[in-house]
C-alpha atoms as a PDB file:
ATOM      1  CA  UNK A   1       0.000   0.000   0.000  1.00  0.00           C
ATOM      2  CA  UNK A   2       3.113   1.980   0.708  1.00  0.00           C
ATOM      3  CA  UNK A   3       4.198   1.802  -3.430  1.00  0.00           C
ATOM      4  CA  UNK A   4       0.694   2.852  -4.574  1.00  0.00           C
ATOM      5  CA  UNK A   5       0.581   6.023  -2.200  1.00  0.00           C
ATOM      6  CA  UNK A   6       4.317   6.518  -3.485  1.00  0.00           C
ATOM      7  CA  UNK A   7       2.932   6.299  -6.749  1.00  0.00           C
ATOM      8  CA  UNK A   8       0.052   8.241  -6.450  1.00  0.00           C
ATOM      9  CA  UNK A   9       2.312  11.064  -5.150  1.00  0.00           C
ATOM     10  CA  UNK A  10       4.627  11.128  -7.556  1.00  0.00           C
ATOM     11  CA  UNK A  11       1.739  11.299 -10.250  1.00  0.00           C
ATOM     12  CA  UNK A  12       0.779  14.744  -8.355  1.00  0.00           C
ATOM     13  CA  UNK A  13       4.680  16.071  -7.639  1.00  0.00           C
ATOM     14  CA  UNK A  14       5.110  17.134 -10.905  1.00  0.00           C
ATOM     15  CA  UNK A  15       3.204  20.717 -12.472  1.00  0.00           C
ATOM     16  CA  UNK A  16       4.363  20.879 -16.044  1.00  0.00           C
ATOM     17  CA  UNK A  17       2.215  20.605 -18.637  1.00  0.00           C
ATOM     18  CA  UNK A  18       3.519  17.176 -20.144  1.00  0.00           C
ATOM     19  CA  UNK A  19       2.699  15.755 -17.084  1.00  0.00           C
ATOM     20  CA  UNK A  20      -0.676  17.141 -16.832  1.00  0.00           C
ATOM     21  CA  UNK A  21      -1.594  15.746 -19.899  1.00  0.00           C
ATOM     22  CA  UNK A  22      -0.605  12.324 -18.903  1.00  0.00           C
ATOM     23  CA  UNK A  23      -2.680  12.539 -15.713  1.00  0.00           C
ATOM     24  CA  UNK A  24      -5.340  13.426 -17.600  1.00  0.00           C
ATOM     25  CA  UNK A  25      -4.958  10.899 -19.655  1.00  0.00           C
ATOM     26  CA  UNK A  26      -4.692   7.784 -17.022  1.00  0.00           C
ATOM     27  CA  UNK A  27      -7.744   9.582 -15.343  1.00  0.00           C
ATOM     28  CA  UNK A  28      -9.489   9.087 -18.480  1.00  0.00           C
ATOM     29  CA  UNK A  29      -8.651   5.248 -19.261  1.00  0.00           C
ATOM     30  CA  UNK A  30      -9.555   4.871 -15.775  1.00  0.00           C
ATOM     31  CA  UNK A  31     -12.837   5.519 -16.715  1.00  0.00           C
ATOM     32  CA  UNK A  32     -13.273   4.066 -19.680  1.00  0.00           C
ATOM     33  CA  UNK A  33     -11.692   0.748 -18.747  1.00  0.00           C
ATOM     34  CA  UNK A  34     -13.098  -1.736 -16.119  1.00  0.00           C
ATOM     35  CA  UNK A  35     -10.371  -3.486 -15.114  1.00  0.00           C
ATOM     36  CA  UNK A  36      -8.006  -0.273 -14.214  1.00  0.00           C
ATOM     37  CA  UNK A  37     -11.374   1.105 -12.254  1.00  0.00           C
ATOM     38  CA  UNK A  38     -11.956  -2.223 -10.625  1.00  0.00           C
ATOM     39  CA  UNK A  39      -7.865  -2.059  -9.040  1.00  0.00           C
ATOM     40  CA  UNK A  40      -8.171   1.754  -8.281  1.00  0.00           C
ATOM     41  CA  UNK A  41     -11.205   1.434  -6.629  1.00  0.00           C
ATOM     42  CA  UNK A  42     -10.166  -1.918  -4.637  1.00  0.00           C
ATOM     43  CA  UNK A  43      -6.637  -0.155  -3.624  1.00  0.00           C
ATOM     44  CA  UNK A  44      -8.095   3.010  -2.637  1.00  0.00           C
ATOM     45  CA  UNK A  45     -10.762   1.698  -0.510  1.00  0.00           C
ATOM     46  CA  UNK A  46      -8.548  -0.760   1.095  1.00  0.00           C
ATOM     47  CA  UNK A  47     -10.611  -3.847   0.592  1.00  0.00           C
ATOM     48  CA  UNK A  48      -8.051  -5.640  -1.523  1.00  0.00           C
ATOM     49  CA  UNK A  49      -4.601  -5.000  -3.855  1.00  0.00           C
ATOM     50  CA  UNK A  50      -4.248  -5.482  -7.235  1.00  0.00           C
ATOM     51  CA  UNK A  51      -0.405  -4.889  -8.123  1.00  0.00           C
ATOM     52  CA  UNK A  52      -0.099  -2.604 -11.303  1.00  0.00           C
ATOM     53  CA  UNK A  53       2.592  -4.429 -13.573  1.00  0.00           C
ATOM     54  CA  UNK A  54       3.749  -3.123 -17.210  1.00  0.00           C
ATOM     55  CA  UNK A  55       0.244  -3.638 -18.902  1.00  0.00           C
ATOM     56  CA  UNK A  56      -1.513  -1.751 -16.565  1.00  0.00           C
ATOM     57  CA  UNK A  57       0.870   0.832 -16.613  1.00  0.00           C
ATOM     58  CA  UNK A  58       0.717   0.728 -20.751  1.00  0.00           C
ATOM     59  CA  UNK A  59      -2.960   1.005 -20.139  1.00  0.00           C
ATOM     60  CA  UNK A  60      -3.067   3.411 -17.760  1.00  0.00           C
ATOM     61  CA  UNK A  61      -1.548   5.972 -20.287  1.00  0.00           C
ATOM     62  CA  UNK A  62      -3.537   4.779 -22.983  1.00  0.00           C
ATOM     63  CA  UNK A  63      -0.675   3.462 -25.049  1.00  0.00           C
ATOM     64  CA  UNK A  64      -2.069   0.088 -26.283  1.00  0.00           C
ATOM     65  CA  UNK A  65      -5.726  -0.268 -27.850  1.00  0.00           C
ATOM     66  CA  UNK A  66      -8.065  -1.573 -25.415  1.00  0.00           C
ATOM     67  CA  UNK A  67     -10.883  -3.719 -26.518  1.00  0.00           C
ATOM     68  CA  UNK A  68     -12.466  -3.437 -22.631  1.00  0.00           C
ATOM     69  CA  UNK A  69     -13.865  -0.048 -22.419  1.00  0.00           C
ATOM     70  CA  UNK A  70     -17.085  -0.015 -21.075  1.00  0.00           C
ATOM     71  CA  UNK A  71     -19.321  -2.686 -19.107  1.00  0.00           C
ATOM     72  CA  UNK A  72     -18.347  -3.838 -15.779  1.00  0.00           C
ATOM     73  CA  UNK A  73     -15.508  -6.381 -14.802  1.00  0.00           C
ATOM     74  CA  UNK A  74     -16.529  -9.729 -14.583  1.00  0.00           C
ATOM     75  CA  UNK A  75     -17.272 -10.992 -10.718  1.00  0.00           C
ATOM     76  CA  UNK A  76     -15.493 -13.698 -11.231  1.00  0.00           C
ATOM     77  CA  UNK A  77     -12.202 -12.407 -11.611  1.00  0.00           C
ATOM     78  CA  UNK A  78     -12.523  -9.940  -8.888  1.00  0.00           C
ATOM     79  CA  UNK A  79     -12.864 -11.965  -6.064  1.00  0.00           C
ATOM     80  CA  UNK A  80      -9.221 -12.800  -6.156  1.00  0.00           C
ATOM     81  CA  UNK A  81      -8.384  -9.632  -5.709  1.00  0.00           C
ATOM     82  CA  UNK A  82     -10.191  -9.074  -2.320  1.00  0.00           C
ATOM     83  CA  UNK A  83      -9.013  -9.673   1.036  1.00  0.00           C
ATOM     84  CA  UNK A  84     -10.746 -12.828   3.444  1.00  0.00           C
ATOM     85  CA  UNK A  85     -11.312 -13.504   6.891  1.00  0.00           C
ATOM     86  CA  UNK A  86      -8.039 -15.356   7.103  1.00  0.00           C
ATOM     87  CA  UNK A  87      -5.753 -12.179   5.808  1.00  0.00           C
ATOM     88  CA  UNK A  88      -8.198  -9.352   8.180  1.00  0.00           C
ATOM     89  CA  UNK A  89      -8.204 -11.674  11.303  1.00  0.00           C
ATOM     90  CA  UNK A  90      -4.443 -14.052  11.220  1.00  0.00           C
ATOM     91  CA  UNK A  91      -4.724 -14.749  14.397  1.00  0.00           C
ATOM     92  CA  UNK A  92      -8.103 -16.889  14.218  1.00  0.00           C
ATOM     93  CA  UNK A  93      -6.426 -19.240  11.509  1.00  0.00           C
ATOM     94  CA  UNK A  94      -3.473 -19.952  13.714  1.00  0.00           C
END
């Protein structure tokens, strides 16, 4: 959680203009993609982590075509991403 607030302020750090394009930019594949919404809205509200890897990061600044935009992310490949019982409460599975 550390990395994505890291990231997150680095994203905001910098005020030139090439850099608020590419904000603007991430914001909008955000929106238009539902798998990026899905892992920004599961790491920001702390109910699971998705780790961003090169494809996300491709996506996120809308470098590679996406054939996802729009809809909603399939259920069944978000419940991996949450948290359980076991990882909120360790010391009940001991």
């Amino acid at each position: 959680m550390i990395a994505l607030s890291h990231r997150s302020a680095l994203a905001y750090s910098y005020h030139n203009r090439a850099f608020r394009l590419l904000r603007k930019r991430a914001i909008t594949a955000m929106e238009e993609r539902p798998l990026l919404h899905f892992q920004q809205m599961l790491n920001v509200s702390g109910l699971g982590y998705a780790k961003a890897n090169l494809l996300d990061w491709s996506n996120h600044l809308d470098v590679l075509p996406a054939i996802d935009r729009g809809g909603v992310y399939p259920t069944s490949k978000q419940n991996p991403y949450f948290y359980t019982d076991k990882d909120d409460y360790p010391f009940k599975y001991q």
